[in-house]
N, C-alpha and C. Protein backbone atom coordinates (compact mmCIF):
# COMPACT_ATOMS: atom_id res chain seq x y z
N UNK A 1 0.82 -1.19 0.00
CA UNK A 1 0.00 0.00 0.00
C UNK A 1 0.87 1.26 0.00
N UNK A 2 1.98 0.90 0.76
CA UNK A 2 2.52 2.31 0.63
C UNK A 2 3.51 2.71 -0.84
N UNK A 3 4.06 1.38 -1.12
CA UNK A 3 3.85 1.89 -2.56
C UNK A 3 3.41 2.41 -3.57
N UNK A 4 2.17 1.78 -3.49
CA UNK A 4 1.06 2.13 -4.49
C UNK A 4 0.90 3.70 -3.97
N UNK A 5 1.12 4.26 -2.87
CA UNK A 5 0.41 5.48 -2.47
C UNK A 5 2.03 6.60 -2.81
N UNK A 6 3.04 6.10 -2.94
CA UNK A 6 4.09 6.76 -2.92
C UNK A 6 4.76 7.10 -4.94
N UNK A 7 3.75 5.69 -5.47
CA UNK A 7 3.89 6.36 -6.91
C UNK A 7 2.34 6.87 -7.40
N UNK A 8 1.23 6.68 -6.39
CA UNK A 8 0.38 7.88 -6.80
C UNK A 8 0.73 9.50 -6.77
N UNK A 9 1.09 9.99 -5.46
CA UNK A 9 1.82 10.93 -5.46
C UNK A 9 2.97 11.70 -5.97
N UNK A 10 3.78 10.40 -6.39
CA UNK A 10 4.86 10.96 -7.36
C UNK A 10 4.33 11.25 -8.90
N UNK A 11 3.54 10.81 -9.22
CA UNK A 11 2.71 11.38 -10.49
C UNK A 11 2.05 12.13 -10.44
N UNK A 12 1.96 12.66 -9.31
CA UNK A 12 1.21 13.94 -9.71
C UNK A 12 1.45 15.20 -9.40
N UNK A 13 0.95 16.46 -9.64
CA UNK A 13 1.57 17.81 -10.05
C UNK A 13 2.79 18.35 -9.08
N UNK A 14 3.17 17.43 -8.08
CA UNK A 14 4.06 17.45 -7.45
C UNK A 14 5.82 17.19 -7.96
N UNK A 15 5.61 16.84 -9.35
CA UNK A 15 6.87 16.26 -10.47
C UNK A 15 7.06 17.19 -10.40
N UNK A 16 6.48 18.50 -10.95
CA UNK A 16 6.28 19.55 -11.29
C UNK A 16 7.81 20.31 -11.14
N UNK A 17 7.64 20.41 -9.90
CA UNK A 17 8.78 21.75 -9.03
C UNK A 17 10.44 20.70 -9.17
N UNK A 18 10.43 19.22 -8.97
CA UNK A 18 11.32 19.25 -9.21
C UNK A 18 12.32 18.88 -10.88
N UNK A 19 11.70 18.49 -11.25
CA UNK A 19 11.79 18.58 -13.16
C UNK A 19 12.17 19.75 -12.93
N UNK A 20 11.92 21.07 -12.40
CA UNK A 20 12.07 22.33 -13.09
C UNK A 20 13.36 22.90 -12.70
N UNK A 21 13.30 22.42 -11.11
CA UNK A 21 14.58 22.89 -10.26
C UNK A 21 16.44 21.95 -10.99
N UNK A 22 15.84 20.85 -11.42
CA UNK A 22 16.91 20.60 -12.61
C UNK A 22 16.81 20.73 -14.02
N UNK A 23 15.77 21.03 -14.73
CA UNK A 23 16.37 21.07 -15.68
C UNK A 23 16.06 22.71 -16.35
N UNK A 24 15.17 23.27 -15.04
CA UNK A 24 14.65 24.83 -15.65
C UNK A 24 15.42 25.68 -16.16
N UNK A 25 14.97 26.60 -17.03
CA UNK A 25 15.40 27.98 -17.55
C UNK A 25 14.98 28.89 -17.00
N UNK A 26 15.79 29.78 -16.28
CA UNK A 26 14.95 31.66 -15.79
C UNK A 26 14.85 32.43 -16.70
N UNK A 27 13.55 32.58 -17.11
CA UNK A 27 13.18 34.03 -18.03
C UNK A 27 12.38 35.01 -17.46
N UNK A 28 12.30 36.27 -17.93
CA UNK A 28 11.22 36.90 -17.24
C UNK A 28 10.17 37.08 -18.24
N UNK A 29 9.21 36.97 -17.30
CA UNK A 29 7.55 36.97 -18.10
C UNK A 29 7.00 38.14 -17.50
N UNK A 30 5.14 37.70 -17.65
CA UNK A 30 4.57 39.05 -17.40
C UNK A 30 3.73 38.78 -16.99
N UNK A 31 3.09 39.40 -15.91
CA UNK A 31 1.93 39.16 -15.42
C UNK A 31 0.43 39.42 -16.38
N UNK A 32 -0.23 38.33 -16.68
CA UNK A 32 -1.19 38.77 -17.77
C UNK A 32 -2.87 38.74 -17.32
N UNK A 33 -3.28 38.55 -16.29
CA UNK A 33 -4.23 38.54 -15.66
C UNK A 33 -4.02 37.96 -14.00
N UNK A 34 -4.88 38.46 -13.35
CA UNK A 34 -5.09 37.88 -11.74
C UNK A 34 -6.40 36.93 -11.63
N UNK A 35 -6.86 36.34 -10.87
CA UNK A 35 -8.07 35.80 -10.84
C UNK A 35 -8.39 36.01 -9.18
N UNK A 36 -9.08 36.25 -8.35
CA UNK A 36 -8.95 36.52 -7.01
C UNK A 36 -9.95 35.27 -6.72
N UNK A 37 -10.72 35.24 -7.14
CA UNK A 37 -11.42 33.88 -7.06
C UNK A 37 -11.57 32.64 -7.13
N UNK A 38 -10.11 32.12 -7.36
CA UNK A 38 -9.79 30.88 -7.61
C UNK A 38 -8.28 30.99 -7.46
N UNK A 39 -8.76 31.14 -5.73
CA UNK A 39 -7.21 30.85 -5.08
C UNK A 39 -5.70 31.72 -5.45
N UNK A 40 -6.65 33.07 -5.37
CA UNK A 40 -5.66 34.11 -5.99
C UNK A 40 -4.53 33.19 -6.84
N UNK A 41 -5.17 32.95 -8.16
CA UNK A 41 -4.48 32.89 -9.12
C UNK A 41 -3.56 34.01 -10.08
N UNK A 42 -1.88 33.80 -10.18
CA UNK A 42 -1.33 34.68 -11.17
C UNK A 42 -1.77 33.69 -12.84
N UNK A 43 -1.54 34.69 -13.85
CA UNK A 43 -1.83 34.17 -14.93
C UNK A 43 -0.78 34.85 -15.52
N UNK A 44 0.46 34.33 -16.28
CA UNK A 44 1.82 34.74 -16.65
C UNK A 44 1.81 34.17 -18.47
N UNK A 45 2.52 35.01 -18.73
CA UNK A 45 3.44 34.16 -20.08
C UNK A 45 4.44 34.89 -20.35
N UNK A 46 5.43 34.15 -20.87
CA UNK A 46 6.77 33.80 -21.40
C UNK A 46 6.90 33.56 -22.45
N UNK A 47 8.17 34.12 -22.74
CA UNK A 47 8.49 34.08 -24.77
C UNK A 47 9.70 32.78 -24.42
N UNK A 48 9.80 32.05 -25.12
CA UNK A 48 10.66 31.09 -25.47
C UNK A 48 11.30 30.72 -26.97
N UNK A 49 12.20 30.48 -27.37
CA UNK A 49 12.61 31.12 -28.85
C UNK A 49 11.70 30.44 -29.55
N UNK A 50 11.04 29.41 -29.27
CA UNK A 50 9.81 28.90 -30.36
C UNK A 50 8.13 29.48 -30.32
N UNK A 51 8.05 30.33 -29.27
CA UNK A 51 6.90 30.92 -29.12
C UNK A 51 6.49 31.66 -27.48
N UNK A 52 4.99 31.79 -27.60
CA UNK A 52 4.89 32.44 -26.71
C UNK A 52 4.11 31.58 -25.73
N UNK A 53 4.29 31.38 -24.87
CA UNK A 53 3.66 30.08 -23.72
C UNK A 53 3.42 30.91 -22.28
N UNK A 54 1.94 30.22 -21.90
CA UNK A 54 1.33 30.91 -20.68
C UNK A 54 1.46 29.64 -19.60
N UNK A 55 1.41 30.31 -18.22
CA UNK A 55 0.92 29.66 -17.11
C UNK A 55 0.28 30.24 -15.86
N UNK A 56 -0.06 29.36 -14.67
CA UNK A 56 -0.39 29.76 -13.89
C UNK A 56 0.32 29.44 -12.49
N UNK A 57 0.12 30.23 -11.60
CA UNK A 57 0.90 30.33 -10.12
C UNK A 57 0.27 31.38 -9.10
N UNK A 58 1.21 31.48 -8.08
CA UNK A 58 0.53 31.98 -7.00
C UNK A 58 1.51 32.99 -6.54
N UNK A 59 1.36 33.95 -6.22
CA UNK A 59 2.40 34.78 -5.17
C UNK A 59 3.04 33.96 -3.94
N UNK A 60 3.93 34.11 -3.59
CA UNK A 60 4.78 33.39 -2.65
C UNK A 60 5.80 32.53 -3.22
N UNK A 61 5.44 32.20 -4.27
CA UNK A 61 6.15 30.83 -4.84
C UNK A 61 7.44 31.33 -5.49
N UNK A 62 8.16 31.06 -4.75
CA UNK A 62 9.85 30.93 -5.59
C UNK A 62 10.15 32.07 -5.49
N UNK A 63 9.93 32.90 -4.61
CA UNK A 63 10.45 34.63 -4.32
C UNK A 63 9.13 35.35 -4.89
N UNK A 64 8.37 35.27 -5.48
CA UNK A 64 7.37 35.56 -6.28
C UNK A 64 6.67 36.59 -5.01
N UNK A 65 6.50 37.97 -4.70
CA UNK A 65 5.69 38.62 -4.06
C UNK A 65 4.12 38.06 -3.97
N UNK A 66 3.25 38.89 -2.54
CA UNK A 66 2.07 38.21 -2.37
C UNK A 66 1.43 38.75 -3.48
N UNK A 67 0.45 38.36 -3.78
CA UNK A 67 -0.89 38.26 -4.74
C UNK A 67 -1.16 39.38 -5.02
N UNK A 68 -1.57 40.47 -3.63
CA UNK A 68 -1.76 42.01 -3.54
C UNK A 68 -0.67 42.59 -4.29
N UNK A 69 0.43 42.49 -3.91
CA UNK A 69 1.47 43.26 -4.40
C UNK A 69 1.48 43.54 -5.92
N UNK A 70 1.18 42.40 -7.00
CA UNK A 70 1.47 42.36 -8.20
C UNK A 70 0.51 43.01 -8.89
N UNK A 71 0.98 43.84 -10.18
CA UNK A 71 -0.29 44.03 -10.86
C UNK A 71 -0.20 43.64 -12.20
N UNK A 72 -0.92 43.73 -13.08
CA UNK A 72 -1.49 43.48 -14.33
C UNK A 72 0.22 43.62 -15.15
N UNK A 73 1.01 43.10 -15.78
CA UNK A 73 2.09 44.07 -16.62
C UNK A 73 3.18 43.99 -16.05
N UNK A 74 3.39 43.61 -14.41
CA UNK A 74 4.17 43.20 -13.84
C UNK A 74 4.98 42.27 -14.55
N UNK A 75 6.14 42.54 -14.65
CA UNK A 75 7.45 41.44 -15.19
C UNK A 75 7.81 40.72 -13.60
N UNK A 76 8.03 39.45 -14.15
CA UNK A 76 8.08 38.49 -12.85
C UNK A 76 8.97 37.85 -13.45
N UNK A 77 9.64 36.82 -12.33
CA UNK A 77 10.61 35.46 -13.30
C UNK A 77 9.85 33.78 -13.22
N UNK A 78 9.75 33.38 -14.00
CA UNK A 78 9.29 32.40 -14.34
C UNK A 78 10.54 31.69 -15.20
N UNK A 79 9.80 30.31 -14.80
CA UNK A 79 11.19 28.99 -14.89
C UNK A 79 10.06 28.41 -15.74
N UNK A 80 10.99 27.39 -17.03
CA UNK A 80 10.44 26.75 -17.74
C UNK A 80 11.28 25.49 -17.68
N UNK A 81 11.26 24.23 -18.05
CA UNK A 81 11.96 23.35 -18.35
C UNK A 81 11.87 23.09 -20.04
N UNK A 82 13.29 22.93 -19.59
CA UNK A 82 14.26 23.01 -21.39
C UNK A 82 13.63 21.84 -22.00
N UNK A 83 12.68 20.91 -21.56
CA UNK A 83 12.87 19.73 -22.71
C UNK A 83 11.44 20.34 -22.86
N UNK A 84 10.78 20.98 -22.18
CA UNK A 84 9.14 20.98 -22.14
C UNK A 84 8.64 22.22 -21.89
N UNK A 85 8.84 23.34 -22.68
CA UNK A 85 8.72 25.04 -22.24
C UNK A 85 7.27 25.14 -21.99
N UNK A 86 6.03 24.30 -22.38
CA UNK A 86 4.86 24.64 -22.14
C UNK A 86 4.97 24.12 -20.02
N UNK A 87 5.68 23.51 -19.45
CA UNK A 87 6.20 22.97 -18.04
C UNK A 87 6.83 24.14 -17.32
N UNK A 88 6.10 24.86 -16.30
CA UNK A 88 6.70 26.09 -16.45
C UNK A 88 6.44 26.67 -14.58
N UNK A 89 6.84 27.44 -13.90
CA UNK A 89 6.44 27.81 -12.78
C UNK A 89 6.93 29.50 -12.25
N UNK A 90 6.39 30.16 -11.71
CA UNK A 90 6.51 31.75 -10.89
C UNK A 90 7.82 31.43 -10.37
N UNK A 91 9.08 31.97 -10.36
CA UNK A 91 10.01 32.30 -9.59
C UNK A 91 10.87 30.87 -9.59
N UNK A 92 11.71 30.81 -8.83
CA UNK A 92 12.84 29.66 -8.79
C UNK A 92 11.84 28.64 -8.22
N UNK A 93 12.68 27.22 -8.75
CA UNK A 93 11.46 25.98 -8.13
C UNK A 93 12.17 25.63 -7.29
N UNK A 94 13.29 26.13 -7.26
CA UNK A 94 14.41 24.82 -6.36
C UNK A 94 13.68 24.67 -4.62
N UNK A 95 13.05 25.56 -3.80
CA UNK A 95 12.60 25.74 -2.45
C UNK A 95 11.55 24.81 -2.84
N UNK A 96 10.27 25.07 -3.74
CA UNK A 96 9.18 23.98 -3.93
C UNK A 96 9.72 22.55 -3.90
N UNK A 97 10.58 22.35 -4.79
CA UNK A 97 11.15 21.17 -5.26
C UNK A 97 11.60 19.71 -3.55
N UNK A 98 12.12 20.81 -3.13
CA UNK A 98 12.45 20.21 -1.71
C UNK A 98 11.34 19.92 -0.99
N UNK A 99 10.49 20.78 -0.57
CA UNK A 99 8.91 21.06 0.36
C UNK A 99 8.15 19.86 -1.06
N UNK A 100 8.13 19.85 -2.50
CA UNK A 100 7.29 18.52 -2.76
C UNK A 100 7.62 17.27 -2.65
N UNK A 101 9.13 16.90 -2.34
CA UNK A 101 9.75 16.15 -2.12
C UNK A 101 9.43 15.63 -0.64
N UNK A 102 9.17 16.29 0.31
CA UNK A 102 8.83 16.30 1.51
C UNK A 102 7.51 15.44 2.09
N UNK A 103 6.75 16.78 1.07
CA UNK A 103 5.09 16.42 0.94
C UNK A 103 4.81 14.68 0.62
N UNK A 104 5.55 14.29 -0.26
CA UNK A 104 5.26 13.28 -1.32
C UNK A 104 5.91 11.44 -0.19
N UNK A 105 6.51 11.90 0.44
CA UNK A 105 7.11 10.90 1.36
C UNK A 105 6.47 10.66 2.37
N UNK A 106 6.01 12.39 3.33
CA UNK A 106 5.41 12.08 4.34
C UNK A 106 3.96 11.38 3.90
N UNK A 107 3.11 12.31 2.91
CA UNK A 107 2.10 11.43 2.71
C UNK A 107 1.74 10.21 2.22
N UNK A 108 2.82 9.85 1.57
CA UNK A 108 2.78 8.16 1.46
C UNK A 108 3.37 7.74 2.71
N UNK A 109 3.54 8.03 3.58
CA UNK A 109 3.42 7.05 5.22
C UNK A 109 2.23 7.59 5.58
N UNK A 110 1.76 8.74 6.17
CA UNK A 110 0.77 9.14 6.53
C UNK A 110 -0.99 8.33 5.89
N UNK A 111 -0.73 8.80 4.75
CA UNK A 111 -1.96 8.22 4.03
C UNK A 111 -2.68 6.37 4.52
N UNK A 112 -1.58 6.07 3.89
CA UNK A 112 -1.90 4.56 3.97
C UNK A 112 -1.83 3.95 5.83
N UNK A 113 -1.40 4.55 6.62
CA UNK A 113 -1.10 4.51 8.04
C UNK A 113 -2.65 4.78 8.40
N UNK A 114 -3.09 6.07 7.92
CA UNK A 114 -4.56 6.08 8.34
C UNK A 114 -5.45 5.57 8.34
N UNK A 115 -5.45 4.71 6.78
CA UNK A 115 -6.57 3.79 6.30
C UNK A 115 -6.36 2.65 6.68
N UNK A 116 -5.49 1.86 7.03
CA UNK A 116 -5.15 0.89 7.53
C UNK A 116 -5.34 1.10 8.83
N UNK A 117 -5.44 2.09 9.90
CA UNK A 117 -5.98 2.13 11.11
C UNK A 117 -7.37 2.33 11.09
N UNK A 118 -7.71 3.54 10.51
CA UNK A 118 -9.28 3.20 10.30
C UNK A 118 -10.50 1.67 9.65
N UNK A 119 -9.64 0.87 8.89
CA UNK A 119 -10.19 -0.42 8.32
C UNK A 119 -10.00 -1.49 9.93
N UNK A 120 -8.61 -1.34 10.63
CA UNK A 120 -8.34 -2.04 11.40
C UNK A 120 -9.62 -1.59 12.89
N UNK A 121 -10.09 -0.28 12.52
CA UNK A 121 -10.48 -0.54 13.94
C UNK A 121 -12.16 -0.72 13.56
N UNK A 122 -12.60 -0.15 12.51
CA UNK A 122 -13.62 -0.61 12.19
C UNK A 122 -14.54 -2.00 12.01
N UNK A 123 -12.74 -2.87 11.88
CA UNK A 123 -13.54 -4.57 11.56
C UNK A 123 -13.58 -4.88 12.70
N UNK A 124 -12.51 -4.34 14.06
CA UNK A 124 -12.41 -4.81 15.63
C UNK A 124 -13.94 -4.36 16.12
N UNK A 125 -14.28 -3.27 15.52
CA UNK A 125 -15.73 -2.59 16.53
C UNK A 125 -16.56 -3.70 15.90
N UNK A 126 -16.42 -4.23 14.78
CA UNK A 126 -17.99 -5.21 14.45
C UNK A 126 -17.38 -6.49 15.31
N UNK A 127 -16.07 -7.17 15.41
CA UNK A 127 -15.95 -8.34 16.55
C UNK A 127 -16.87 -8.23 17.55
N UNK A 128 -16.02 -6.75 18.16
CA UNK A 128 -16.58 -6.44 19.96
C UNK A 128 -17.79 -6.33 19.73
N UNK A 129 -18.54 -6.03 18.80
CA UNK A 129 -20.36 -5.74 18.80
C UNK A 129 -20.68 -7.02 18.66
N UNK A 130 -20.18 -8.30 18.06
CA UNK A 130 -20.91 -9.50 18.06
C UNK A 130 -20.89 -10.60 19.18
């Protein structure tokens, strides 16, 4: 189980930060919309020599100022990875990269620790009830 729960997590958007922290590029982009309603979202894009590619992020992330601070036009730095420029994140990944690395371990012990205590005590309460 804790396997299975340790390559669920590693597949998912948690790859993210560290793919980027090795193989990223720093460019600066631009802030191209905010969304305040969906988790104070930034909305960025970046020129890359084959085109022009957007993403999304958050203030805080990778030196990236809070949410308030930024406005519309704002030049920010944003990281792309070289094999995959549409793969992209607000500010340096390398701090994320560590903290998803973190995330992704503890909750594959955590996770499966829980459900396996909750299944374990649930089948004991139907014993003791019979």
């Amino acid at each position: 189980m804790v396997v299975a729960c340790l390559v669920l997590f590693k597949s998912a958007s948690w790859q993210k930060y560290p793919a980027l922290a090795r193989y990223g590029i720093l460019v600066e982009g631009k802030i191209i919309k905010k969304d305040s309603d969906n988790h104070q979202t930034l909305h960025y894009q970046y020129i890359v020599s084959n085109g022009i590619f957007t993403g999304t992020g958050h203030g805080l992330e990778g030196g990236i100022p809070p949410f308030d601070s930024i406005s519309i036009g704002d030049n920010v730095l944003v990281c792309y990875d070289s094999r995959n420029p549409n793969l992209s994140c607000l500010g340096d990944p390398k701090q994320e990269a560590k903290y998803a690395e973190t995330r992704t371990y503890l909750l594959s012990l955590v996770f499966p620790t829980i459900l396996t205590l909750g299944l374990y005590f649930k089948l004991n309460r139907k014993k003791i009830s019979n």
